[in-house]
Protein backbone atom coordinates (compact mmCIF):
# COMPACT_ATOMS: atom_id res chain seq x y z
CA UNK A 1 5.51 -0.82 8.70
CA UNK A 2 4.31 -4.11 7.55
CA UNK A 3 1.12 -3.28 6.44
CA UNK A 4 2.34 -0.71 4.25
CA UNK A 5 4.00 -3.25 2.67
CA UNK A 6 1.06 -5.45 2.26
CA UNK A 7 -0.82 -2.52 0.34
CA UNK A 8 2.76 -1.51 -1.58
CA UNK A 9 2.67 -5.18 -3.02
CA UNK A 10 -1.21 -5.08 -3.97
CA UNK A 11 -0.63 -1.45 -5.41
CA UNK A 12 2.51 -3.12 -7.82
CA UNK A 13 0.08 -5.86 -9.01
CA UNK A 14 -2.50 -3.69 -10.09
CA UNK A 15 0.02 -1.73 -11.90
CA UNK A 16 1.52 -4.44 -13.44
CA UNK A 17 -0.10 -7.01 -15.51
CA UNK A 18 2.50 -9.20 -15.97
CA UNK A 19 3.14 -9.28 -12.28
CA UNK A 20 -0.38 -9.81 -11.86
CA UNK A 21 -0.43 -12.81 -14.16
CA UNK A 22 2.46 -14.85 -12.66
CA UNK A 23 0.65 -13.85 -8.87
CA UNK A 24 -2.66 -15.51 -10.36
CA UNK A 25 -0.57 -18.75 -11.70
CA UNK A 26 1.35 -18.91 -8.33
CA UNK A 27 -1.03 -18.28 -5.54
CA UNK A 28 -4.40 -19.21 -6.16
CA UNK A 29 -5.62 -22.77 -6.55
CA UNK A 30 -9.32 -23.88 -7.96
CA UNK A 31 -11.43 -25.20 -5.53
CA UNK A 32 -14.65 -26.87 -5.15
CA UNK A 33 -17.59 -25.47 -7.55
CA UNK A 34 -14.88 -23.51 -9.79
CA UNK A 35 -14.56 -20.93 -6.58
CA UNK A 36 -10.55 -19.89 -6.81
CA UNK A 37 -9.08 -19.79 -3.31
CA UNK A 38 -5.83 -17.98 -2.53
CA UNK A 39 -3.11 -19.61 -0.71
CA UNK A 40 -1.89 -16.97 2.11
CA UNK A 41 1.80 -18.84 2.46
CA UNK A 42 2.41 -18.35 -1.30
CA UNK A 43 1.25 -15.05 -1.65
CA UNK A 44 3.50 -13.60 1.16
CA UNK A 45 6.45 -16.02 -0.53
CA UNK A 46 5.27 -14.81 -3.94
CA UNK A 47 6.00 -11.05 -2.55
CA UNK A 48 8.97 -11.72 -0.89
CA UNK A 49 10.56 -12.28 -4.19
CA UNK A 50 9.59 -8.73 -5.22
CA UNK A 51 11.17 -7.72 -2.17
CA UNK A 52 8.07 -7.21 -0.32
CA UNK A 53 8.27 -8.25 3.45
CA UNK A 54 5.11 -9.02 5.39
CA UNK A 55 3.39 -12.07 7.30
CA UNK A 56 0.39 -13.69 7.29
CA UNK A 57 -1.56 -12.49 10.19
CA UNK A 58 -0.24 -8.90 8.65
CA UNK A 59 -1.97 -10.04 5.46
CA UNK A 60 -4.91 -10.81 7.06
CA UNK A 61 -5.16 -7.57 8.56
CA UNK A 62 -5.06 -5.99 5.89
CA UNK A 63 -7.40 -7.84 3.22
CA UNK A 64 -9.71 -8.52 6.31
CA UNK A 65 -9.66 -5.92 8.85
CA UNK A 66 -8.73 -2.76 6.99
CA UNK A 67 -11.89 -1.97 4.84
CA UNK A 68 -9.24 -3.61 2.24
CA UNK A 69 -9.81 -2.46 -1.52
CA UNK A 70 -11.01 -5.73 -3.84
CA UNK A 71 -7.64 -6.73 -5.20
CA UNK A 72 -7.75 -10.10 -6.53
CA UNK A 73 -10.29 -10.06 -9.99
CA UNK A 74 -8.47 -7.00 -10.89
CA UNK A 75 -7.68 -8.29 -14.24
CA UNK A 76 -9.74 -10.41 -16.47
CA UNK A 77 -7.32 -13.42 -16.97
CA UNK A 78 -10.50 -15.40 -18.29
């Protein structure tokens, strides 16, 4: 299922810092009052090339519907 994958992905980037690192560089942009913002499309792209396969709305689900685990801050990349 889907959703499994969503929470396989999140469990390899807490695992793996490097991961992790290029995840932080690829998917989350700087917004408006230094608040970071995370761009769904390259997040779900970003897992696909770890061989991950999910969607958005599946994404969604999971960070928002799920009483999801706090995943992004996980490491202090200052």
């Amino acid at each position: 299922m889907s959703l499994e994958q969503v929470d396989a992905f999140y469990e390899t980037l807490m695992s793996n810092q490097e991961v992790y690192e290029q995840y932080y560089k690829k998917c989350s942009i700087k917004g408006t009052f230094g608040i970071w913002n995370w761009d769904k499309t390259k997040i779900v792209d970003f897992a696909g090339t770890l061989g991950y396969v999910f969607t958005e709305p599946e994404l969604d689900e999971v960070l928002f519907n799920s009483g999801v685990r706090v995943y992004h801050n996980s490491f202090n990349l200052g």
